[in-house]
PDB file of N, CA and C in Angstrom:
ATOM      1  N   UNK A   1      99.773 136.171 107.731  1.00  0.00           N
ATOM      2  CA  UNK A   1      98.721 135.746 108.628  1.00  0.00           C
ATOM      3  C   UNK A   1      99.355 135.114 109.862  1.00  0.00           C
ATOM      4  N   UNK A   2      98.959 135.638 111.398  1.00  0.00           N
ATOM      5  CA  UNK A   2      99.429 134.994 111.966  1.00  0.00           C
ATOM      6  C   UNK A   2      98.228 133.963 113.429  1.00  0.00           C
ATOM      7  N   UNK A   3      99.135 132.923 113.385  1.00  0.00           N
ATOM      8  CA  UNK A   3      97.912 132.079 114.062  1.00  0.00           C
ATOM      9  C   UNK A   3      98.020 132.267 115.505  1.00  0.00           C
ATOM     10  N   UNK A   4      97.535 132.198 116.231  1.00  0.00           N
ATOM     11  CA  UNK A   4      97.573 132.031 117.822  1.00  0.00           C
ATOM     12  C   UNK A   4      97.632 130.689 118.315  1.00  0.00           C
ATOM     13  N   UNK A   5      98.284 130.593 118.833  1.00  0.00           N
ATOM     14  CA  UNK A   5      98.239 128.825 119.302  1.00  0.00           C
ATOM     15  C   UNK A   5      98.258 128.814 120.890  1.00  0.00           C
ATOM     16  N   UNK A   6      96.895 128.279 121.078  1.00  0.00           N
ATOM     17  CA  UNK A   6      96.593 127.899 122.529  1.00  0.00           C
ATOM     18  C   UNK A   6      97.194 126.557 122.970  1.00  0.00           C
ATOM     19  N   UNK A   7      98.064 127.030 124.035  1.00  0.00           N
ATOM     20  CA  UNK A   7      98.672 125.910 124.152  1.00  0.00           C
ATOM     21  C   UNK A   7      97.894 125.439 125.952  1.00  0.00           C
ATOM     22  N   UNK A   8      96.766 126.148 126.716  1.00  0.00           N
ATOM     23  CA  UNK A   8      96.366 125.920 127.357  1.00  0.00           C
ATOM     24  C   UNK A   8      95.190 124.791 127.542  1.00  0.00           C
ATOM     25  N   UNK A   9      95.134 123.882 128.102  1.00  0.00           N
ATOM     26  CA  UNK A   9      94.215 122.849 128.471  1.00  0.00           C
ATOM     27  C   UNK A   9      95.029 121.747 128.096  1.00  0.00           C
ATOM     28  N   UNK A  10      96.098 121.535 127.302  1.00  0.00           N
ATOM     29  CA  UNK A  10      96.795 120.473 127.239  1.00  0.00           C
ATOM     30  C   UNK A  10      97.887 119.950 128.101  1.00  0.00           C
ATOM     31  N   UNK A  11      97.787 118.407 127.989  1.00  0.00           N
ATOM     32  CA  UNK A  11      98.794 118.282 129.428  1.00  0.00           C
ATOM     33  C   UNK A  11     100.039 117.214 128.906  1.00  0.00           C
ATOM     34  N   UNK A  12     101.257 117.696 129.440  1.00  0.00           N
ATOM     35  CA  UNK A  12     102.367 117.003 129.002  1.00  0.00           C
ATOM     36  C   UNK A  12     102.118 115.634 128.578  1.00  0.00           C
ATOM     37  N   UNK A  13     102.370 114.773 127.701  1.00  0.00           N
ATOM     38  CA  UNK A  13     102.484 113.360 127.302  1.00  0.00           C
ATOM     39  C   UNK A  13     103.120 112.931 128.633  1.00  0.00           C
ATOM     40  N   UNK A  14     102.692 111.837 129.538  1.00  0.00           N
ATOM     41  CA  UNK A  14     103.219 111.049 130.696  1.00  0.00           C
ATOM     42  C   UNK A  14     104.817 110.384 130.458  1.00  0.00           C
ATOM     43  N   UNK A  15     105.414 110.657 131.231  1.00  0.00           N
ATOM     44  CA  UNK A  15     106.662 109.700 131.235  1.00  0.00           C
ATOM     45  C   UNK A  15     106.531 108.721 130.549  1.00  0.00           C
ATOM     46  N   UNK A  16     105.620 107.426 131.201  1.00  0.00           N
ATOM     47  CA  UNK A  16     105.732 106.294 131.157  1.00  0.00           C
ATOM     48  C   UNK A  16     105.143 106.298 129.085  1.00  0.00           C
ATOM     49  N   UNK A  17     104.829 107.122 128.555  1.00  0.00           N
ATOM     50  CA  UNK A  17     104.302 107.263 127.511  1.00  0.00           C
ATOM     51  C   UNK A  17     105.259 107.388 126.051  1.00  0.00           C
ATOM     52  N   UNK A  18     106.086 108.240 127.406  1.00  0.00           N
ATOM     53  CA  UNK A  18     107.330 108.239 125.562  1.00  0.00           C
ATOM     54  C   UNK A  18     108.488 106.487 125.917  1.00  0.00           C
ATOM     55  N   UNK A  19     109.016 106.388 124.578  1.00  0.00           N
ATOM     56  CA  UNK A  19     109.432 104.972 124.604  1.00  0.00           C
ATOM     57  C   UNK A  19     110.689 105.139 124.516  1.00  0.00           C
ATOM     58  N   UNK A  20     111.279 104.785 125.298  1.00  0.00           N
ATOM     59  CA  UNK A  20     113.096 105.394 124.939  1.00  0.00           C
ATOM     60  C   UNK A  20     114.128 104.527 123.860  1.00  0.00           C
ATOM     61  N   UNK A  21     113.254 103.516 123.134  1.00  0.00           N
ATOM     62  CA  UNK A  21     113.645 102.854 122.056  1.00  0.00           C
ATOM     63  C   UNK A  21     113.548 103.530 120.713  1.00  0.00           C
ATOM     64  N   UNK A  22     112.279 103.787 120.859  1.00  0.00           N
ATOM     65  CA  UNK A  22     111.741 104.348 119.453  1.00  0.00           C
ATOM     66  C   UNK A  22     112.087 106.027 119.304  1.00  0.00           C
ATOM     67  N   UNK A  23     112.376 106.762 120.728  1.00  0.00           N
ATOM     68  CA  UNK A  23     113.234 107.790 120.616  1.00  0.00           C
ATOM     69  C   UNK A  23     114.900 107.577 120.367  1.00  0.00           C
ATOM     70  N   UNK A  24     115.365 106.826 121.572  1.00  0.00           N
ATOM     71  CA  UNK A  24     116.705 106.377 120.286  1.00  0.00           C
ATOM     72  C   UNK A  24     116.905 106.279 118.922  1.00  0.00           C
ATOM     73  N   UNK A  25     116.230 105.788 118.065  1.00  0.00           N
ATOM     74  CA  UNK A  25     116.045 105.205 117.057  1.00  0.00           C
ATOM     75  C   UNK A  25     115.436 106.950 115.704  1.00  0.00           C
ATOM     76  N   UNK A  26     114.909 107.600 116.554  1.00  0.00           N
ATOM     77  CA  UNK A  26     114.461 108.861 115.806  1.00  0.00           C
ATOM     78  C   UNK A  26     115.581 109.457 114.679  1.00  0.00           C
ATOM     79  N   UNK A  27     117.058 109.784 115.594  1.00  0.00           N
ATOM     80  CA  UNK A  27     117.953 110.098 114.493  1.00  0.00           C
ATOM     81  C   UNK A  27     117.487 109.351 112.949  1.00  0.00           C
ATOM     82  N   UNK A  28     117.755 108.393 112.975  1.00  0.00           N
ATOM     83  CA  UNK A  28     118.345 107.038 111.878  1.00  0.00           C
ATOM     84  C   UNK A  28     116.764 107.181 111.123  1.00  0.00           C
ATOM     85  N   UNK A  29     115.705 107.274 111.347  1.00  0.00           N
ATOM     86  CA  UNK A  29     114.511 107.639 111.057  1.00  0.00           C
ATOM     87  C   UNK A  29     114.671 108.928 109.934  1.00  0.00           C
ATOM     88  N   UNK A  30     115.154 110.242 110.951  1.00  0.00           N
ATOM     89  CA  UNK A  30     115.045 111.286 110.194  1.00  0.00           C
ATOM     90  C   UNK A  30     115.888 111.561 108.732  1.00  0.00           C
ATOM     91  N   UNK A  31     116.974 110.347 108.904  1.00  0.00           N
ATOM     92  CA  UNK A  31     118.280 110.066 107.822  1.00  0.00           C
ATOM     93  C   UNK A  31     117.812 109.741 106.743  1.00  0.00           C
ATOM     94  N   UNK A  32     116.699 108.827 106.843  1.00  0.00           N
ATOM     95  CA  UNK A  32     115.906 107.688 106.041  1.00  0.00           C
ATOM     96  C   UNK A  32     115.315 108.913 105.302  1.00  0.00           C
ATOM     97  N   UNK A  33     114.803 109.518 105.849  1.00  0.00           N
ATOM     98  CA  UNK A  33     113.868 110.809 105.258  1.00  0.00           C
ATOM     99  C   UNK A  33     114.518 111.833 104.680  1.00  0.00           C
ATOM    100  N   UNK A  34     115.635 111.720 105.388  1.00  0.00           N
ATOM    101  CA  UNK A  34     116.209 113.472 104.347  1.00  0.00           C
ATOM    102  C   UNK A  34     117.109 112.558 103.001  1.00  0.00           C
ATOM    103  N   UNK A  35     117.528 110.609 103.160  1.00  0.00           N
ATOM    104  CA  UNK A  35     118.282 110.554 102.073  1.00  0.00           C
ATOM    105  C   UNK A  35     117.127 109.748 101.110  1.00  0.00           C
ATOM    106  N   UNK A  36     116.225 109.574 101.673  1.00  0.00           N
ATOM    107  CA  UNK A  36     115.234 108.800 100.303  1.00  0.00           C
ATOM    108  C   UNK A  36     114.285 109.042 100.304  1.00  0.00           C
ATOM    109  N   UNK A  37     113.605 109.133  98.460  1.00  0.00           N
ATOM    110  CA  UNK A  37     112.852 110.059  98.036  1.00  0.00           C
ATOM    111  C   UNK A  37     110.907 109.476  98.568  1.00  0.00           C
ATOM    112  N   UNK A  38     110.398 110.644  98.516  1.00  0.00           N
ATOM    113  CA  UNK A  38     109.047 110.109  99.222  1.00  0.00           C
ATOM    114  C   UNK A  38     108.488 108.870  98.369  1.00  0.00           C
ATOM    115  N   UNK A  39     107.722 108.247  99.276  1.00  0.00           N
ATOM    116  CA  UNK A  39     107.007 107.469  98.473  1.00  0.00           C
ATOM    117  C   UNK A  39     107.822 106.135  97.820  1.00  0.00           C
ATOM    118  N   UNK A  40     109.458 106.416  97.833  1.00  0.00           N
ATOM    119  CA  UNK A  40     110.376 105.035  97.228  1.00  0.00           C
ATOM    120  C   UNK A  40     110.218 104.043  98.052  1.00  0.00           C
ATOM    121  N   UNK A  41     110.334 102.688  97.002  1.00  0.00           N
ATOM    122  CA  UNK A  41     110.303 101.485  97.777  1.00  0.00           C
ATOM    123  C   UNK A  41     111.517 101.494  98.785  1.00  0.00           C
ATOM    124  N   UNK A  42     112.454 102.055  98.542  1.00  0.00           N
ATOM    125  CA  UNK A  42     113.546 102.537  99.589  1.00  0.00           C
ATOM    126  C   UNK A  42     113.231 102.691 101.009  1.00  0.00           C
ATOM    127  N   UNK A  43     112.832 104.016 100.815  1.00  0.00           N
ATOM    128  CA  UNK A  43     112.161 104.493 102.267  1.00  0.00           C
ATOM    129  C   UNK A  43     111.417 103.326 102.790  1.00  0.00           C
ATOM    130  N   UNK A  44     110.501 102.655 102.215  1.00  0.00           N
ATOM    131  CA  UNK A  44     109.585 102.421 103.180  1.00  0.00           C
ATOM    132  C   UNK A  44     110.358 100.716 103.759  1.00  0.00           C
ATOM    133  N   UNK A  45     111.138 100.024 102.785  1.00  0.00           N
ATOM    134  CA  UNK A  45     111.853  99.313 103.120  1.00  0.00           C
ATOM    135  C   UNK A  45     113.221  99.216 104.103  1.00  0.00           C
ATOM    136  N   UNK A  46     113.678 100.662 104.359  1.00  0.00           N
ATOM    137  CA  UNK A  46     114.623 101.147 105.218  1.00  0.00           C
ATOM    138  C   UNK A  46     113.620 101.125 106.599  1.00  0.00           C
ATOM    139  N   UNK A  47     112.827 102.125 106.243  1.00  0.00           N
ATOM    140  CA  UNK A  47     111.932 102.221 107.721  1.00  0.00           C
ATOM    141  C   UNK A  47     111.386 101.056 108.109  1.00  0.00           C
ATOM    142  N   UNK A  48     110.814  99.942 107.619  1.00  0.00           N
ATOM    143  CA  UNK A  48     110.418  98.588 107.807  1.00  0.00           C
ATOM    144  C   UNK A  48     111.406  98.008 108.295  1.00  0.00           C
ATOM    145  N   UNK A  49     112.889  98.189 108.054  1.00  0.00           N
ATOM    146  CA  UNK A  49     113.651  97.531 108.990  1.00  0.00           C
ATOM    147  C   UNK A  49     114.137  98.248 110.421  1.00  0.00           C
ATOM    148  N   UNK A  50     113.962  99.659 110.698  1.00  0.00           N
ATOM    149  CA  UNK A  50     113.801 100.065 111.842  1.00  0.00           C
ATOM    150  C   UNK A  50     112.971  99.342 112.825  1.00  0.00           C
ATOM    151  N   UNK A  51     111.338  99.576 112.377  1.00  0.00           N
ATOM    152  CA  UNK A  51     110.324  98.892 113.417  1.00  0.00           C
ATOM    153  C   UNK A  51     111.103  97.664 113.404  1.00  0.00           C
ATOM    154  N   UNK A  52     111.468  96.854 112.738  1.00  0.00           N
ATOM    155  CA  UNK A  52     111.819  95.911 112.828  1.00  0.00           C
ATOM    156  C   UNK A  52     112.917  95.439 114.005  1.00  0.00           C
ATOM    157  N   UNK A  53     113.860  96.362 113.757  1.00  0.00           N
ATOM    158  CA  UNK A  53     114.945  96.283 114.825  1.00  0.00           C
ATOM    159  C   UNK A  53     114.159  97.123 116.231  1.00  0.00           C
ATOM    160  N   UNK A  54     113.578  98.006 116.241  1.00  0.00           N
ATOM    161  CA  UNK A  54     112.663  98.251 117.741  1.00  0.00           C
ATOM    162  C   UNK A  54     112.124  97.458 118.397  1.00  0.00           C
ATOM    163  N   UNK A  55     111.581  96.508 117.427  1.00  0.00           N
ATOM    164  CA  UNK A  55     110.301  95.314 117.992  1.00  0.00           C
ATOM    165  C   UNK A  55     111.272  94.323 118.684  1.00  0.00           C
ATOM    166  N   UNK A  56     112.479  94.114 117.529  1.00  0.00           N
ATOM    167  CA  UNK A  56     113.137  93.034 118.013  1.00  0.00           C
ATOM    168  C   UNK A  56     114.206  93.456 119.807  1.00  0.00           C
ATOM    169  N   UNK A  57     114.722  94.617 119.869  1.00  0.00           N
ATOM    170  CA  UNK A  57     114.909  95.458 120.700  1.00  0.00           C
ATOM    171  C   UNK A  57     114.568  95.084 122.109  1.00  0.00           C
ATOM    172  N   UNK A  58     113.394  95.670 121.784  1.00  0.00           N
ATOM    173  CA  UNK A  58     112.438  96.068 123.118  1.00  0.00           C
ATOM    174  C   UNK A  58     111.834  94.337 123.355  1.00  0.00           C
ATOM    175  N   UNK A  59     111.961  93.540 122.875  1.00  0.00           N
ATOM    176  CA  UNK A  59     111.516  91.690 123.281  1.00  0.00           C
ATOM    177  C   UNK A  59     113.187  91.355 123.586  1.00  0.00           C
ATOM    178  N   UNK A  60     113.794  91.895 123.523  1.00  0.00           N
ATOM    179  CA  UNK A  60     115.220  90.910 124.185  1.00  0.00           C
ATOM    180  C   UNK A  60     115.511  91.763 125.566  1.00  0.00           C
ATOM    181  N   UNK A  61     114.841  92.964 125.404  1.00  0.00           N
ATOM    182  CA  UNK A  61     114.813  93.729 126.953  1.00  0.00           C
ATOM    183  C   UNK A  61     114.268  93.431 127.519  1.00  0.00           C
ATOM    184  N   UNK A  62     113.009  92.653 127.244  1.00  0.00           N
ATOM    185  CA  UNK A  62     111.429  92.433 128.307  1.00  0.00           C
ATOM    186  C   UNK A  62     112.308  91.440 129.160  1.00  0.00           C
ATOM    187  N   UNK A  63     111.269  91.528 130.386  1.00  0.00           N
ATOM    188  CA  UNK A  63     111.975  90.394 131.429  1.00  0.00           C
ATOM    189  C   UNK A  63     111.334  89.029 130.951  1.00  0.00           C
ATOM    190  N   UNK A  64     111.870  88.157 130.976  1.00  0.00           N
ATOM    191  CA  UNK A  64     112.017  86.584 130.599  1.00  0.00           C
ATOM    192  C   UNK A  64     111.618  85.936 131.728  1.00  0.00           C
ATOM    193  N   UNK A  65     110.439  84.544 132.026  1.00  0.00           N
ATOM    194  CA  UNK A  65     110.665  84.203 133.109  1.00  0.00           C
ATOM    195  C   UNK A  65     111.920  83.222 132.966  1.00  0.00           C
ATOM    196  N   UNK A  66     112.265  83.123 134.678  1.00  0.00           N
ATOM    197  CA  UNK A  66     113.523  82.481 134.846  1.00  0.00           C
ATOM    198  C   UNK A  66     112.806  80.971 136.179  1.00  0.00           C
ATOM    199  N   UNK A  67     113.654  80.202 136.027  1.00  0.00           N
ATOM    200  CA  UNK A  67     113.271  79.098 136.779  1.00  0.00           C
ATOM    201  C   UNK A  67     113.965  79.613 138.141  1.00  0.00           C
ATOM    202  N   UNK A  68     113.344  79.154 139.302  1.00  0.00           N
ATOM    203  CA  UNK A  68     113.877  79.541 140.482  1.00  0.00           C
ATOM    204  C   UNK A  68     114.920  78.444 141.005  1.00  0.00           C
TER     205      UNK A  68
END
């Protein structure tokens, strides 16, 4: 069976939309997934420390105010 896929009326995801943290971070994601089994407290405790390190990441990048 083959499907047709309309790929017309849709519009690229915006720049400002993809996150270049959480795409960094995709490898080490997909690792998590091909070395531990679905559903293990593993996985979801490996991946819990990803977001974890993203969140923490992307707040030591934000701009800080500074005293003038």
């Amino acid at each position: 069976m083959t499907v047709e896929r309309a790929d017309e009326g849709f519009d690229d995801w915006p720049a400002a939309a993809v996150d270049p943290i959480n795409t960094a971070l995709l490898p080490v994601v997909e690792h998590i997934f091909a070395v531990a089994a679905d559903g293990s407290p593993e996985r979801a405790a490996a991946l819990g420390e990803v977001l974890a390190v993203a969140e923490r990441i992307k707040q030591a990048l934000a701009p800080k105010p500074r005293l003038q």
